[in-house]
Protein backbone atom coordinates (compact mmCIF):
# COMPACT_ATOMS: atom_id res chain seq x y z
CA UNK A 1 79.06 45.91 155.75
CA UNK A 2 82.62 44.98 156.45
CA UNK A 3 82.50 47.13 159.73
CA UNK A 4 79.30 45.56 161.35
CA UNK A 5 80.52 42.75 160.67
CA UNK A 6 84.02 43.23 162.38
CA UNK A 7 81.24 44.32 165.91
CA UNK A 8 78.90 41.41 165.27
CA UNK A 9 81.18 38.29 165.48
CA UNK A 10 82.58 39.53 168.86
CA UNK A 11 78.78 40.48 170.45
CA UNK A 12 78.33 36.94 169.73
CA UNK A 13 81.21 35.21 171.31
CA UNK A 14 80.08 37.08 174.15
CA UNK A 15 76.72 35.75 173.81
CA UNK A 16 77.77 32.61 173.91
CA UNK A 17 79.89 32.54 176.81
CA UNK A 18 77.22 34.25 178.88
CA UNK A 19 75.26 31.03 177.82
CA UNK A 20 77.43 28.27 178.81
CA UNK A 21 78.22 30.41 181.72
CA UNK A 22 74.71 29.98 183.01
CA UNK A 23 74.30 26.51 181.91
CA UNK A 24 77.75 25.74 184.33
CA UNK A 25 76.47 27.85 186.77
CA UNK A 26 72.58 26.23 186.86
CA UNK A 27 74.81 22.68 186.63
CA UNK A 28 76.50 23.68 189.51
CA UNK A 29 73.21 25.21 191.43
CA UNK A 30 71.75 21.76 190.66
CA UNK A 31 74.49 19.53 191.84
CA UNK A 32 74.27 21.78 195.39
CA UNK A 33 70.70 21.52 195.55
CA UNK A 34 71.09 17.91 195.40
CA UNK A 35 73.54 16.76 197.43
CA UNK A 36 71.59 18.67 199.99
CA UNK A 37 68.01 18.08 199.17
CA UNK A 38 67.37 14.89 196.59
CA UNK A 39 69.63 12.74 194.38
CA UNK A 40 66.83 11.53 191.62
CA UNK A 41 65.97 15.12 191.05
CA UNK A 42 69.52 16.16 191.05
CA UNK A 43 70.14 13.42 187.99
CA UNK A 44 66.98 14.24 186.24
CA UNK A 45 68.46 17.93 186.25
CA UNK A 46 71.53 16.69 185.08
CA UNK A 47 69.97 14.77 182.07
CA UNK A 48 68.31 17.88 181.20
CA UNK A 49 70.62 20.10 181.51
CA UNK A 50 72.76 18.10 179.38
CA UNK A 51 70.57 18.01 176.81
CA UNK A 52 69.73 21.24 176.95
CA UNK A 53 73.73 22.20 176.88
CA UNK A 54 74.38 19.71 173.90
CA UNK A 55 71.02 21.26 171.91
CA UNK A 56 72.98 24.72 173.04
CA UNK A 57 76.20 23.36 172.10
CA UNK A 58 74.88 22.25 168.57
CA UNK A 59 73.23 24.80 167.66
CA UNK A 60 76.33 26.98 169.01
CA UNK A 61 78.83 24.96 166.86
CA UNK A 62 76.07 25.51 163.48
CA UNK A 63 75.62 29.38 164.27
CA UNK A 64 79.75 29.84 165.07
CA UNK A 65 80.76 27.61 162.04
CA UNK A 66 78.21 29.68 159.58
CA UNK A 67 79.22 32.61 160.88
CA UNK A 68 82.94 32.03 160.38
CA UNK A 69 82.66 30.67 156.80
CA UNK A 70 80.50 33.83 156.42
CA UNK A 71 83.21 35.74 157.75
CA UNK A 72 86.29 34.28 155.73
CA UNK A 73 83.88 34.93 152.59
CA UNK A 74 83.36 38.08 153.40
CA UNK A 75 86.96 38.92 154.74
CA UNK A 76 88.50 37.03 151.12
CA UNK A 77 85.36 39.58 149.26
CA UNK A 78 87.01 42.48 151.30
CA UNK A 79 90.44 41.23 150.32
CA UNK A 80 89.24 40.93 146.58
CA UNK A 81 88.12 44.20 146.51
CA UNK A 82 90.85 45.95 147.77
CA UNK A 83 93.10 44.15 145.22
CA UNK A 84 90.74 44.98 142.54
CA UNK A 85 90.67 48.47 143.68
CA UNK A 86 94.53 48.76 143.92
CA UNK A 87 94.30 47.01 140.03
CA UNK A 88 92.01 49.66 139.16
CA UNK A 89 94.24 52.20 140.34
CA UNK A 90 97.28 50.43 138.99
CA UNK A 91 95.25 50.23 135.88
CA UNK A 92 94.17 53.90 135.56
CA UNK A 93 97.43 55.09 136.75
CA UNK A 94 98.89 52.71 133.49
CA UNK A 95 95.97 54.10 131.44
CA UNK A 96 97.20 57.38 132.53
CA UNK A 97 100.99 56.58 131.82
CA UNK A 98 100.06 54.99 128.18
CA UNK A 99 98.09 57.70 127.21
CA UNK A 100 101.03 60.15 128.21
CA UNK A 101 103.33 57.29 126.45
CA UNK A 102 101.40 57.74 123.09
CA UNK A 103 101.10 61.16 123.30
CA UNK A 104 104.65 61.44 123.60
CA UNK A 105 105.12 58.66 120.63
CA UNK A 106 102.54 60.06 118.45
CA UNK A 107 104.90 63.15 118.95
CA UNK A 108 108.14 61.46 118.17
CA UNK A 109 106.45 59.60 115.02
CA UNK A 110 105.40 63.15 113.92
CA UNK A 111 108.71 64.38 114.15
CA UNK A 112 110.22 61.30 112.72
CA UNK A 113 107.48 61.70 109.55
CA UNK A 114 108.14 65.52 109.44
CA UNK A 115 112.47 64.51 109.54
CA UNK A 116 111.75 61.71 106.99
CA UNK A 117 109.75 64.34 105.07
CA UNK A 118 112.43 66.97 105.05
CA UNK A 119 114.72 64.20 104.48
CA UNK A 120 113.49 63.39 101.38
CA UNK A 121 112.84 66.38 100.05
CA UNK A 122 116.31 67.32 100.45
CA UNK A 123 117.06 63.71 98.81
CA UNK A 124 114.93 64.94 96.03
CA UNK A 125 115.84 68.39 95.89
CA UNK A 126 119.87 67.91 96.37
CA UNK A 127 121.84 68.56 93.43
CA UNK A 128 124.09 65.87 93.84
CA UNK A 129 122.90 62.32 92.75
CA UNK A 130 121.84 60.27 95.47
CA UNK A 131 121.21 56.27 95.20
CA UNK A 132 120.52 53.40 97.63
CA UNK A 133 121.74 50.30 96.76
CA UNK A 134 120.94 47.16 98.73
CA UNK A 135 123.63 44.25 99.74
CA UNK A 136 123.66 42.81 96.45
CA UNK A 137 123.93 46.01 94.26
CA UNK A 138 120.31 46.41 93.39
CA UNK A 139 119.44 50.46 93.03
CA UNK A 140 116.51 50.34 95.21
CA UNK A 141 115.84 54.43 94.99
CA UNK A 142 117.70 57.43 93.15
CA UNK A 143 117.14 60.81 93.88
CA UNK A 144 116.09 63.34 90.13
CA UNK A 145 119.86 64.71 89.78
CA UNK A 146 120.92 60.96 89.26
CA UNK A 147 118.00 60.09 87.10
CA UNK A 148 119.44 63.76 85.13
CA UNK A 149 123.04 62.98 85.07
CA UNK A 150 122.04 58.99 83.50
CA UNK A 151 119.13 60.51 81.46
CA UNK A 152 116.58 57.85 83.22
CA UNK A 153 113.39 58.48 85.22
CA UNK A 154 112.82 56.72 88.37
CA UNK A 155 110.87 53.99 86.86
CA UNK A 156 113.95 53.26 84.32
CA UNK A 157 116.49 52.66 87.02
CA UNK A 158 114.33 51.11 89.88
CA UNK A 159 115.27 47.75 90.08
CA UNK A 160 118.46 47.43 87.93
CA UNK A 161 121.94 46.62 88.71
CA UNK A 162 123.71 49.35 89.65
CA UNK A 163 126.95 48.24 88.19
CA UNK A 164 125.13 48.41 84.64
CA UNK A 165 125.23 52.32 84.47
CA UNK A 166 129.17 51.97 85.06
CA UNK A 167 131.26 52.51 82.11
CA UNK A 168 132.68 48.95 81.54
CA UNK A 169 136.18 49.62 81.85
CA UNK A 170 135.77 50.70 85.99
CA UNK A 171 133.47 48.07 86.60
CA UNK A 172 136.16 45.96 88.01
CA UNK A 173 137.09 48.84 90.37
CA UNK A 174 133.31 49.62 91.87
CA UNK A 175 132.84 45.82 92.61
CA UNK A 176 135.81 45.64 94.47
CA UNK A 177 135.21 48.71 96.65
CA UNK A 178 131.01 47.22 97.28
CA UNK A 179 132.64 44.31 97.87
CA UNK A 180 134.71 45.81 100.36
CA UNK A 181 132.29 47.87 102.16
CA UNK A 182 129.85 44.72 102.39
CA UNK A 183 133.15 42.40 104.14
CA UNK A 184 133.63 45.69 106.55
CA UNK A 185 137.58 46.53 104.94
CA UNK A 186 136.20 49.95 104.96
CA UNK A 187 132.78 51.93 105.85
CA UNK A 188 133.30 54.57 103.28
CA UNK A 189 134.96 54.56 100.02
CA UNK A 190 135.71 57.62 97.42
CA UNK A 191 136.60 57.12 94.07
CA UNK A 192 136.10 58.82 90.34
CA UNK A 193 134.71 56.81 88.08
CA UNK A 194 132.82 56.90 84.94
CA UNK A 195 129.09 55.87 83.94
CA UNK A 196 127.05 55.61 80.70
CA UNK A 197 124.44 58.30 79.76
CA UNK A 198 121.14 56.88 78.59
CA UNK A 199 122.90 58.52 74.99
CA UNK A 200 125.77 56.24 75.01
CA UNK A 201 127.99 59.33 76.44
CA UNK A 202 130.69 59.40 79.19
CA UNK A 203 129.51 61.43 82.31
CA UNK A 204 132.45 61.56 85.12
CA UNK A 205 130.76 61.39 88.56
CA UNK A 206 132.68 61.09 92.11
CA UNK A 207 131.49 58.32 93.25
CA UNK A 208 131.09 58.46 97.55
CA UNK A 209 129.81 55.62 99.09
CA UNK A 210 129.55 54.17 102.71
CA UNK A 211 127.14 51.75 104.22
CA UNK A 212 124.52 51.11 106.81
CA UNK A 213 124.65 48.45 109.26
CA UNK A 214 121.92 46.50 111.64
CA UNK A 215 122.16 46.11 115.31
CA UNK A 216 123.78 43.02 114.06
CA UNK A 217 126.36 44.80 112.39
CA UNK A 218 124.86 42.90 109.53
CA UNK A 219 125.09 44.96 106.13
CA UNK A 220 121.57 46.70 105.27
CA UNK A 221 121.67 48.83 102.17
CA UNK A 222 124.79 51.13 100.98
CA UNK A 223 124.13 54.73 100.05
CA UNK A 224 125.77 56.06 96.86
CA UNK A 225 126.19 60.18 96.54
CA UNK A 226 127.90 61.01 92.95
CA UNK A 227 128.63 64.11 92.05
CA UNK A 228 128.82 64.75 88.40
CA UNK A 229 132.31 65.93 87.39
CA UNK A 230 132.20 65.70 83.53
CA UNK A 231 132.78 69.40 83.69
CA UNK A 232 135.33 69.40 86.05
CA UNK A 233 136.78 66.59 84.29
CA UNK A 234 136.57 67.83 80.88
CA UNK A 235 137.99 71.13 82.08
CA UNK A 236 140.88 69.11 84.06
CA UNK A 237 141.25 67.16 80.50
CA UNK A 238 141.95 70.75 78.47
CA UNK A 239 144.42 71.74 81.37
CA UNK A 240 146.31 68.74 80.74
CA UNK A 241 146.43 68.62 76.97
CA UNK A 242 147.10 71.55 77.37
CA UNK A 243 150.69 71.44 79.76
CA UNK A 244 151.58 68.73 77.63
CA UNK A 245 151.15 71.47 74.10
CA UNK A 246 153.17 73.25 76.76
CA UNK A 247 155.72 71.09 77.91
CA UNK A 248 156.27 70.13 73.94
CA UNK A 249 156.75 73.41 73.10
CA UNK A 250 159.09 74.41 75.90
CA UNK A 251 161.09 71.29 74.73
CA UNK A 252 160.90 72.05 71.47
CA UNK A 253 161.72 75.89 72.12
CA UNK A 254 164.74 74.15 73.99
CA UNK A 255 165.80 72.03 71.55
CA UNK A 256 165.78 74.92 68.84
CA UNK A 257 167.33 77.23 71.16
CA UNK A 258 170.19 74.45 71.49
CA UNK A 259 170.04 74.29 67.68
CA UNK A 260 170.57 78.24 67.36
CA UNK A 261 172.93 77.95 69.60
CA UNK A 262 174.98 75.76 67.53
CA UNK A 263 173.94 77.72 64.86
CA UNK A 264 175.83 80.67 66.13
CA UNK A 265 178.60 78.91 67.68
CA UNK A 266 179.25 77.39 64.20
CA UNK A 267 179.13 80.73 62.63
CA UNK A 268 181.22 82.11 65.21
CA UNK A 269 184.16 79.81 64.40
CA UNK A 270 183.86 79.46 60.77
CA UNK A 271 183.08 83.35 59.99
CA UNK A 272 184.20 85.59 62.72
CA UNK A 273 186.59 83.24 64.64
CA UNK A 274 188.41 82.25 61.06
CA UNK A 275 188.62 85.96 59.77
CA UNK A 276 190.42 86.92 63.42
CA UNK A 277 192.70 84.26 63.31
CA UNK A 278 193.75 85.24 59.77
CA UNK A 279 193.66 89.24 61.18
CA UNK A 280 196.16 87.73 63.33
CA UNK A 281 197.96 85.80 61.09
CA UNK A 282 198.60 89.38 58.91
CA UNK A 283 199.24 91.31 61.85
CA UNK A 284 201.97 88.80 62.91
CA UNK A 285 203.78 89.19 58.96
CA UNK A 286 202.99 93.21 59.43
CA UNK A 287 204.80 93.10 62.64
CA UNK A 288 207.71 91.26 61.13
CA UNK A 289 208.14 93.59 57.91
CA UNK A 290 207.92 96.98 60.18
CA UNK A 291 210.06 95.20 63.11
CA UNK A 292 212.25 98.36 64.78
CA UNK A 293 209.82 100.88 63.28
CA UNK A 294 207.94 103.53 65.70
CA UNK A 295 204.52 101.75 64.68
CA UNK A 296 205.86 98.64 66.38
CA UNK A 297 204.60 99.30 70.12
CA UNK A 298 200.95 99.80 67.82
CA UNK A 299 201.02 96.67 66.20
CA UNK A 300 202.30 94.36 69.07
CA UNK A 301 199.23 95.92 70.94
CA UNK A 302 196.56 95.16 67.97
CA UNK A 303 198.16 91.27 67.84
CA UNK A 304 197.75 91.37 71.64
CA UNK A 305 194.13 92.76 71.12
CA UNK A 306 193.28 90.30 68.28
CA UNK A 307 194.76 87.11 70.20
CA UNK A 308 192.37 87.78 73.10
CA UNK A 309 189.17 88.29 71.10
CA UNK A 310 190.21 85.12 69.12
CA UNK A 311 189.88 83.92 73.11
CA UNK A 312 186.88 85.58 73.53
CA UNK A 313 185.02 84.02 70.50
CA UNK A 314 186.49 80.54 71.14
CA UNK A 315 184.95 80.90 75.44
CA UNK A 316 181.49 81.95 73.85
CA UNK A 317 181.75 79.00 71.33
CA UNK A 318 182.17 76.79 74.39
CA UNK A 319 179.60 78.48 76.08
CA UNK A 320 177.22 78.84 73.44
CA UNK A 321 177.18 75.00 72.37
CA UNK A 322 180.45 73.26 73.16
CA UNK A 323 181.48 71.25 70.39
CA UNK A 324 183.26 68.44 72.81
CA UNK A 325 179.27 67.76 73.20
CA UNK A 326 178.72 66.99 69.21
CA UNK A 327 182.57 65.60 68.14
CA UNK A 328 183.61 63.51 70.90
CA UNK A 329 180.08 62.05 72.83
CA UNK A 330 178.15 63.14 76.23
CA UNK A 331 180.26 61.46 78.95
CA UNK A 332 183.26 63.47 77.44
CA UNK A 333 181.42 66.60 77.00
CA UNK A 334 180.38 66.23 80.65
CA UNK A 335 183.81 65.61 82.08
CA UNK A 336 184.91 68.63 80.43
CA UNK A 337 181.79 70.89 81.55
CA UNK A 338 182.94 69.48 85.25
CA UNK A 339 186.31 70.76 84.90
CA UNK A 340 185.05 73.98 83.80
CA UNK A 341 182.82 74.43 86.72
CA UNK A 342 185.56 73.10 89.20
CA UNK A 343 187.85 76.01 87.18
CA UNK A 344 185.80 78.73 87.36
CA UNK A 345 183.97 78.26 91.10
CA UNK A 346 186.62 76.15 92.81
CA UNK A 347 184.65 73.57 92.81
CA UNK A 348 185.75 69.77 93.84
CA UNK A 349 183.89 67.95 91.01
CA UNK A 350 184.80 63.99 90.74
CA UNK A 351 183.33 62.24 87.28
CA UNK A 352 182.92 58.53 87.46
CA UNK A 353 181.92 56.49 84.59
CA UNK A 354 181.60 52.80 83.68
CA UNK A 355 182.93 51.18 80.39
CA UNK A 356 179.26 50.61 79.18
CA UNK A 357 177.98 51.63 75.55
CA UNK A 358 175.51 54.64 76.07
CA UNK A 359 173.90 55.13 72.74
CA UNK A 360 171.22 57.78 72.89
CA UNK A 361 169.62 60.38 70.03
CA UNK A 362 171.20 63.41 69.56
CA UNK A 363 168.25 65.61 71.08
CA UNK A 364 168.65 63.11 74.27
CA UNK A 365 172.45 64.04 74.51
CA UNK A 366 171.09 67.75 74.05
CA UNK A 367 168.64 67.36 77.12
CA UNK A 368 170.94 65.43 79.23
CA UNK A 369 174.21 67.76 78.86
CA UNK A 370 171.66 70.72 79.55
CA UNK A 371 170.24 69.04 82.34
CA UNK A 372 173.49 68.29 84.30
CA UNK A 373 174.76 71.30 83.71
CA UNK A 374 171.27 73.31 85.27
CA UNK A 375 172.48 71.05 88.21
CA UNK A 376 176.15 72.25 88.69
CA UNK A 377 174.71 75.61 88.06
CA UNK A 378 171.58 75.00 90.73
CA UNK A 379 174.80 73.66 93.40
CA UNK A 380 176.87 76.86 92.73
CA UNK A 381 173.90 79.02 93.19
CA UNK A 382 171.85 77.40 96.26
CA UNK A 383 173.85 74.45 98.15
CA UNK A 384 176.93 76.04 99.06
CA UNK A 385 178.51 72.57 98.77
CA UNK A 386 182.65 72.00 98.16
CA UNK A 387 182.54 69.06 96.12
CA UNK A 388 180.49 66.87 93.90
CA UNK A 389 180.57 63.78 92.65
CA UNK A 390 178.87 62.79 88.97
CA UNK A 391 178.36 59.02 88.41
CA UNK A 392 177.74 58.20 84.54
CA UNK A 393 176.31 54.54 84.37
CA UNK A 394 174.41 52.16 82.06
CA UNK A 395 171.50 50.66 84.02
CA UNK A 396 169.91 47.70 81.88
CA UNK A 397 168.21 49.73 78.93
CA UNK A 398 168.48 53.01 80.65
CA UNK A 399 171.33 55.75 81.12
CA UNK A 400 171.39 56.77 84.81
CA UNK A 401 173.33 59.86 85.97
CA UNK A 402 173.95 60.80 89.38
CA UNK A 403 174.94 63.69 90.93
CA UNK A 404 175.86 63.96 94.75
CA UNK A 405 176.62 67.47 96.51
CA UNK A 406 177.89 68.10 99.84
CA UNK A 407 175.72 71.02 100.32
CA UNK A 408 173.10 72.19 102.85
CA UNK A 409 170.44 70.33 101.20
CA UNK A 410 167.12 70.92 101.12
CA UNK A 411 163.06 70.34 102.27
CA UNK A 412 161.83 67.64 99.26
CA UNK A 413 158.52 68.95 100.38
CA UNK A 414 159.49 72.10 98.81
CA UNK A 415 158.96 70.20 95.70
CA UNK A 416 155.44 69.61 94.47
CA UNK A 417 154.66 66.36 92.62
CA UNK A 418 151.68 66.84 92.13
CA UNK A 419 150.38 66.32 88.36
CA UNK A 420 154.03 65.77 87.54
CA UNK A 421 154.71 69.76 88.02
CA UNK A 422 158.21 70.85 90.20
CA UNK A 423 158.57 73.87 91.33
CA UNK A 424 161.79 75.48 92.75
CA UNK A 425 164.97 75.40 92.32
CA UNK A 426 165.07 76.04 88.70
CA UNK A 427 163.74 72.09 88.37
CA UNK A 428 160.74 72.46 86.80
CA UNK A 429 162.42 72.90 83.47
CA UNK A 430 164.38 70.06 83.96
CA UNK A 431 161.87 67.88 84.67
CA UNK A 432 159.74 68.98 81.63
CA UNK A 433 162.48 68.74 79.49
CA UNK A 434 163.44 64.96 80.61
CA UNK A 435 159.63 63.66 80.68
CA UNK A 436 159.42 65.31 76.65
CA UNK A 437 161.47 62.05 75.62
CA UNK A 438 161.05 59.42 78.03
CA UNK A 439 163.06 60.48 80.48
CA UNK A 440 162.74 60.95 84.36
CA UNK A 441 164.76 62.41 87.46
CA UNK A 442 164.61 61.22 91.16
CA UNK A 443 164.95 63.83 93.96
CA UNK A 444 166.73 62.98 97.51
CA UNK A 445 167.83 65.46 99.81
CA UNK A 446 167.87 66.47 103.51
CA UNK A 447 168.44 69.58 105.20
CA UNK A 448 172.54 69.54 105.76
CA UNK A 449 172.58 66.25 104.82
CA UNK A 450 173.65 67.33 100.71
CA UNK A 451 170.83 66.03 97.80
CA UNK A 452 171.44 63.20 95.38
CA UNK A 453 169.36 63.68 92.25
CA UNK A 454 169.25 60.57 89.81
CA UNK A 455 168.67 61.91 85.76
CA UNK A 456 167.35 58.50 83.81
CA UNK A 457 167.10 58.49 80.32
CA UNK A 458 166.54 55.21 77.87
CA UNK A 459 168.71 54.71 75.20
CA UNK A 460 168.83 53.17 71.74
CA UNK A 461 168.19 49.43 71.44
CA UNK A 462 171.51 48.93 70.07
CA UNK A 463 173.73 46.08 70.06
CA UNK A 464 177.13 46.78 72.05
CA UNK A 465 179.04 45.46 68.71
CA UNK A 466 176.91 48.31 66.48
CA UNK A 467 177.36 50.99 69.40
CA UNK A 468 181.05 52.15 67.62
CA UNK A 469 178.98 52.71 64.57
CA UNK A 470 176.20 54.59 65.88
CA UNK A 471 179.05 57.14 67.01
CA UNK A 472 180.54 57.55 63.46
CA UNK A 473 177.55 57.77 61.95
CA UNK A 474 176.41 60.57 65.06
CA UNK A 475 179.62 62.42 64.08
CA UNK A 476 178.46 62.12 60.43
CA UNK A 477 175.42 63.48 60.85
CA UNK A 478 176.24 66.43 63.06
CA UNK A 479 178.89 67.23 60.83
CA UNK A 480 176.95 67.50 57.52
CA UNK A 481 174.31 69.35 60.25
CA UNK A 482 177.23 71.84 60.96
């Protein structure tokens, strides 16, 4: 339609023309015909003609103006379909794009379903407890190793506190570390802590939690894995007691070793040591009664032999337990193990000591005196240092030893802290033997830079007025001991 329609409207301005044309041109005929032949005819023509162009000229205008509305409604139904057929195809084309839009989402929900599935069946199936906790500290889902390790089913737990399966004593802990990850100090957090068995029991678990944001960065829910560690912990439990039945005997084994020691060195002077110097005492009247005799080379050479076992026995006495250590106190007894060191290794050894009462029990004098001589013996052996300097001091309720070397040092990291164990250098005994009563030692070295290492022990809570008496009545006791 559109097409005949685009011939017609021209045909008929043709049409048209071809009209008026004539009428002008009959006009014109008219007007000759009567100028040259009669005027009243002539204006008669003209009246007609007139009419006749004006009836023309109506009907003209009518036919041109329907014709052009019919045109513009046509041309705006052309335009109208040609937008609705580009709509259609925009619309199919959408159709088309939506369909391959929710195929592809149908797709994506499917895997999301099938993830969410195999999600929580791992939830479910994991053997490590699994809870999700919302901003508040509602439990708003546990996993079946939770519900096994608190001895609750689902139903139990859904919709409780999850503070109130925390033994009571960490509570104060786990609400500062939710509180924590809610503020944003931290997104996850770690920590041991204990919970309450539907049987009143302690179950360790290690507690791992970290939570889940919005687009916001507004907190959503926290997730909570525990892993229970009663076995573990229990196990970790037994270790300990058992180092410390360890540590008490090897102090114990220490302090009876000490004891045998003076043991011996007691029998050593008042048996053996006695019965040589009286040997010696005869051999001296012998060698006076057969003076200028042949056997007098013989028994200058037994006296000789006799004085230097006498020597001997009195060294090993020292050695064994020295008796400085039980008669005259520990700061004495380690001035005169530093002059034996600096005497026997040529050793630069410097003792420094305040005027400060130091009362401590026997067996701490015993550890201490061991202790600081380990230490000369560990700076002979390993630091290759030329002097040391000992500082004996009285630090508020504590005695505090120090003892500086000049030596190559050492890497502290060689030292493991952990669960209060040492390990080279001959310290670990040390340390065991100090943290048996109280005590403690500090470590600081650097490699060529020498090592300071601190011995602290506490002492008796005795007045500095009584302090004279605790010594006699130390002496006293040792003696009566002896």
């Amino acid at each position: 339609m559109s097409i005949k329609f685009k011939f017609k409207i021209p045909a008929l301005s043709i049409l048209l023309l071809i009209i008026v044309n004539i009428i002008l041109f009959y006009i014109l005929d008219v007007m000759i015909i009567a100028i040259y032949i009669n005027y009243k005819i002539m204006i008669n023509n003209i009246i007609l003609t007139i009419s006749y162009a004006s009836l023309f000229a109506v009907i003209s205008y009518y036919l041109i103006t329907k014709l052009l509305t019919e045109y513009s409604v046509l041309n705006d139904k052309n335009h109208i379909e040609n937008e609705l057929r580009k709509a259609l195809n925009d619309i199919n084309n959408s159709n088309k794009e939506l369909q391959i839009e929710i195929a592809d989402r149908k797709k994506v929900e499917k895997a999301l379903i099938e993830s969410e599935n195999q999600l929580r069946e791992i939830i479910q199936k994991a053997p490590t407890g699994i809870a999700l906790l919302d901003k508040n500290g509602w439990l708003v889902e546990c996993n079946p190793a939770l519900q096994n390790m608190l001895g609750y089913d689902e139903n139990e737990l859904s919709g409780v506190l999850f503070v109130q399966t925390i033994h009571p004593q960490d509570i104060p802990e786990f609400k500062k570390i939710f509180q924590g990850l809610i503020k944003g100090d931290s997104d996850v957090y770690r920590i041991d802590t204990r919970y309450i068995h539907k049987e009143f029991q302690e179950v360790w678990g290690s507690l791992s939690a970290s939570i889940v944001r919005d687009a916001e960065n507004q907190p959503q829910f926290v997730i909570a894995m525990i892993e229970d560690i009663t076995t573990k912990q229990q196990a970790e439990e037994k270790i300990v007691n058992y180092q410390k039945q360890l540590q008490s005997l090897t102090s114990e084994l220490s302090l009876i070793e000490e004891r045998e020691r003076r043991r011996i060195a007691t029998n050593l002077h008042d048996h053996v040591g006695q019965v040589l110097t009286l040997i010696g005492i005869k051999i001296d009247e012998l060698h006076e009664k057969v003076c200028s005799t042949p056997s007098d080379p013989l028994v200058r050479e037994i006296g000789k032999l006799i004085r230097q076992t006498i020597k001997s026995i009195r060294y090993l006495m020292f050695e064994l337990s020295p008796p400085v250590l039980y008669d005259l106190g520990l700061e004495e007894a380690i001035e005169w193990l530093a002059e034996h060191f600096s005497r026997e290794y040529k050793l630069k050894i410097q003792v420094n000591k305040d005027d400060q009462p130091k009362p401590l029990k026997g067996e701490r004098n015993i550890i201490i005196f061991q202790s600081v001589k380990e230490l000369l013996s560990n700076i002979v052996k390993h630091s290759r240092a030329t002097s040391v300097q000992i500082f004996i001091q009285r630090a508020c309720n504590d005695l505090r030893i120090v003892i500086k070397d000049n030596g190559i040092g050492f890497d502290i990291n060689l030292i493991d802290h952990n669960k209060n164990k040492l390990k080279g250098f001959g310290l670990f005994t040390i340390y065991e033997r100090l943290e048996y009563v109280g005590g403690s030692m500090i470590i600081e070295s650097n490699i060529s830079q020498g090592t300071n290492i601190t011995l602290l022990m506490p002492m008796l809570n005795i007045k500095p007025t009584d302090y004279y008496n605790f010594l006699i009545n130390c002496k006293t006791i040792n003696h009566k001991n002896n």
